[in-house]
Protein backbone atom coordinates (compact mmCIF):
# COMPACT_ATOMS: atom_id res chain seq x y z
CA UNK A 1 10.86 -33.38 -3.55
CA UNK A 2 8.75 -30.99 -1.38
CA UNK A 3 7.07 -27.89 -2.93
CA UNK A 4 5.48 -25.43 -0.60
CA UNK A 5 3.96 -22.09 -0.73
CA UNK A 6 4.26 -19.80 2.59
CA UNK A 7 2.03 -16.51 3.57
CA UNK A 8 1.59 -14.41 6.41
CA UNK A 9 2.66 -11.10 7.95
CA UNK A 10 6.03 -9.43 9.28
CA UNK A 11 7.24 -6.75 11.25
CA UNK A 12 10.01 -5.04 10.06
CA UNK A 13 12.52 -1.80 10.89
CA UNK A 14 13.98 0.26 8.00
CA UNK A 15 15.85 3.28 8.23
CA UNK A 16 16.66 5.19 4.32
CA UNK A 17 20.45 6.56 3.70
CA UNK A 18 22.19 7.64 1.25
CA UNK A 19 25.64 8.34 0.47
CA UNK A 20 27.03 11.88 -0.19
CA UNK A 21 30.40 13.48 -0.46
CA UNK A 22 32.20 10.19 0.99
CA UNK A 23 29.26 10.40 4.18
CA UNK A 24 26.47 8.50 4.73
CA UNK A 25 23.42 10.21 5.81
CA UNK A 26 20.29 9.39 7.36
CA UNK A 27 17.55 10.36 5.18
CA UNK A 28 14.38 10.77 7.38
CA UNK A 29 16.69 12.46 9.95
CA UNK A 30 16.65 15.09 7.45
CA UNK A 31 13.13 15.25 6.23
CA UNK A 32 13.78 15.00 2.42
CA UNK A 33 10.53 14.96 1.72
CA UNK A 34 9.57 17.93 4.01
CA UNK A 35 8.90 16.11 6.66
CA UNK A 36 9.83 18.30 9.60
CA UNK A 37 7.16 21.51 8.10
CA UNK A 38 7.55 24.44 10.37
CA UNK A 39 3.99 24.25 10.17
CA UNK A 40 3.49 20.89 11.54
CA UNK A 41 1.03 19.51 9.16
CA UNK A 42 4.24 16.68 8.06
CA UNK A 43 5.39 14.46 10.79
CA UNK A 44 8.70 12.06 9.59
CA UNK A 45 7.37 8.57 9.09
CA UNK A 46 7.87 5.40 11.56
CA UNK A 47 10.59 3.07 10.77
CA UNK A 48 8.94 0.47 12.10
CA UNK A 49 6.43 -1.06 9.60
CA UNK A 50 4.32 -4.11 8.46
CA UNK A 51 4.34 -6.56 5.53
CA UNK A 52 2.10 -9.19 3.88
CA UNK A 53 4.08 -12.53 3.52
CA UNK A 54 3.79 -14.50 -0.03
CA UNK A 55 5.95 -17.08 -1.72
CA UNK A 56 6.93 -19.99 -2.09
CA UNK A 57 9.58 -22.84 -3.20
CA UNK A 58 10.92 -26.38 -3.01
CA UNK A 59 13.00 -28.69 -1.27
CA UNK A 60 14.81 -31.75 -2.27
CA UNK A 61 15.93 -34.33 -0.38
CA UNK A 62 19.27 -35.49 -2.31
CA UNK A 63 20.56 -37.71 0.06
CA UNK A 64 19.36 -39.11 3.50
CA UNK A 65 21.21 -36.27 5.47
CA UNK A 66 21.66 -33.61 2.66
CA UNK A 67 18.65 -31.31 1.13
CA UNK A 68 18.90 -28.61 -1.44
CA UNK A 69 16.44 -26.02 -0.78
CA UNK A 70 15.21 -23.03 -3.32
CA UNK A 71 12.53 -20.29 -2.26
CA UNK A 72 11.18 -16.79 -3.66
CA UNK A 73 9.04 -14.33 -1.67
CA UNK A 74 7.77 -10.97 -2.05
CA UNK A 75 6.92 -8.40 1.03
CA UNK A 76 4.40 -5.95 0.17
CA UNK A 77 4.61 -3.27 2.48
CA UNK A 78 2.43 -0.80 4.32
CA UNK A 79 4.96 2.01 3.72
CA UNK A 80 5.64 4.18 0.61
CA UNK A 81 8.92 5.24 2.04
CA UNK A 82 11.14 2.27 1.96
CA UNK A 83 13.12 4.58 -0.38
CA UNK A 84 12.44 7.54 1.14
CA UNK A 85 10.48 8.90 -1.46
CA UNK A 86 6.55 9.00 -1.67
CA UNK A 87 4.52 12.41 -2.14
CA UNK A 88 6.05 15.57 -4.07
CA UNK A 89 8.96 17.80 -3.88
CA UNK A 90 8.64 20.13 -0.82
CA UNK A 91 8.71 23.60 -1.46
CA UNK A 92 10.59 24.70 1.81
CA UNK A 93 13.34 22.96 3.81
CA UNK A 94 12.86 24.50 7.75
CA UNK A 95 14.52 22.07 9.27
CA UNK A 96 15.57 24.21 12.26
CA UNK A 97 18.83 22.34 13.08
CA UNK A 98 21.13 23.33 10.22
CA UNK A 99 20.70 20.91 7.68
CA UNK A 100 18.35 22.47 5.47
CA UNK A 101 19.94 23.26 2.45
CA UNK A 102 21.43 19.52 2.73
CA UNK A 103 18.10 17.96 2.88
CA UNK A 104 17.00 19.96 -0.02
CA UNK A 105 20.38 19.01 -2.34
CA UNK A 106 19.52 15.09 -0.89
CA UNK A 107 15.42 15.55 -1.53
CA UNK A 108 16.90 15.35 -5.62
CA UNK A 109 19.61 14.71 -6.82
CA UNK A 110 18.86 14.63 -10.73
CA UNK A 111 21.78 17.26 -10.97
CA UNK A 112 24.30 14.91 -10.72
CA UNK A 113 23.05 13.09 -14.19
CA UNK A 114 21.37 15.80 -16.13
CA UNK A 115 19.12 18.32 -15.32
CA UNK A 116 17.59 19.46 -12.13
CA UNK A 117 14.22 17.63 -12.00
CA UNK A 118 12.84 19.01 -8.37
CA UNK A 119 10.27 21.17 -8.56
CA UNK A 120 8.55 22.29 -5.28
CA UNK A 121 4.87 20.58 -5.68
CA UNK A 122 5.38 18.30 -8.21
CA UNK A 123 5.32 14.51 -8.08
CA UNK A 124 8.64 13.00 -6.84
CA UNK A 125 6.71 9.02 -5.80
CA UNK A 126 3.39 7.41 -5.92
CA UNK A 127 1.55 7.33 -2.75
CA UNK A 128 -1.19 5.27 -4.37
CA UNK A 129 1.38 2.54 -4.70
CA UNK A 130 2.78 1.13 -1.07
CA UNK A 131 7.05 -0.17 -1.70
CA UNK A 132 7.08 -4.37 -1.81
CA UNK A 133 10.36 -5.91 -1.93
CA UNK A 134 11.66 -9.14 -3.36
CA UNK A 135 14.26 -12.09 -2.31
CA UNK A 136 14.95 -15.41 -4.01
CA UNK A 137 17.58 -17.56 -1.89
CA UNK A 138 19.29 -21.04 -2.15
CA UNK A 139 20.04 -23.15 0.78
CA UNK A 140 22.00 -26.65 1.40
CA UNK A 141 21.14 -28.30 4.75
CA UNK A 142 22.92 -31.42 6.22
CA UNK A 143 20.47 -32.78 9.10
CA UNK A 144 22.57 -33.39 12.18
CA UNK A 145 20.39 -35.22 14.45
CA UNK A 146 17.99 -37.30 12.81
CA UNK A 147 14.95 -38.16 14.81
CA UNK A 148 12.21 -40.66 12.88
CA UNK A 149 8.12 -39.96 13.45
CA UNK A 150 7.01 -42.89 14.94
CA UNK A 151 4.50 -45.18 12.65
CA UNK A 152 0.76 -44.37 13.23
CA UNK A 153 0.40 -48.43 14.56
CA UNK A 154 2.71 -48.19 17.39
CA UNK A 155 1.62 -44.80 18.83
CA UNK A 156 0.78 -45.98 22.22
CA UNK A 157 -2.00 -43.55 24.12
């Protein structure tokens, strides 16, 4: 039985869709979030991002070849737009390339289960809160090759 805990940092890409009458649709392309402002003063965010590293787990050796392995980590990002969603509703969509009136139906869709929630200006995330995500996983492994450390006595220098 080997517990461990495991930290550090990542690099990862992301890239936001959504699905929308039977099309999938890239949501940063579209700057849901205002991003492409005629005025300039929103740029779309990177996809590319970093993440702190922390979790931890256990292995357990069942049998001389065979280990059963369980871990659970967390990423917490440098991002808030993971989800595509971080500041407030924008109160223009200028997109310039025709798919204005698509970003702005995409930008919220509270229609579809009730009533319209997005209003231009007001909060639709939390940028004081960066996106973290979450992963538990269970492994078997069966050691093919198995090479023994030599003993401390009979290391020869």
């Amino acid at each position: 039985f080997t517990p461990y805990l495991t930290t550090g940092f990542s690099v990862f890409y992301f890239n936001p869709t959504t699905e929308f009458d039977g099309k999938k649709y890239n949501l940063r392309d579209l700057g849901t979030e205002g991003q492409k402002s005629p005025d300039g003063t929103s740029r779309p965010y990177s996809r590319m991002n970093f993440a702190f590293i922390l979790g931890g787990g256990f292995k357990y050796s069942f049998h001389p070849r065979w280990t059963l392995g369980m871990e659970a980590g967390v990423r917490r990002t440098f991002t808030d737009y993971l989800d595509d969603i971080s500041t407030t509703y924008p109160a223009f969509f200028a997109n310039g390339d025709g798919t204005s009136e698509l970003a702005e139906t995409l930008s919220d869709r509270s229609e579809e289960i009730g009533e319209k929630m997005g209003i231009p200006g007001k909060q639709r995330g939390n940028t004081q809160k960066k996106d973290f995500y979450m992963f538990t996983g269970i492994s078997i492994t069966y050691t093919i090759l198995r090479e023994r450390c030599p003993h401390p006595s009979k290391v020869v220098e």
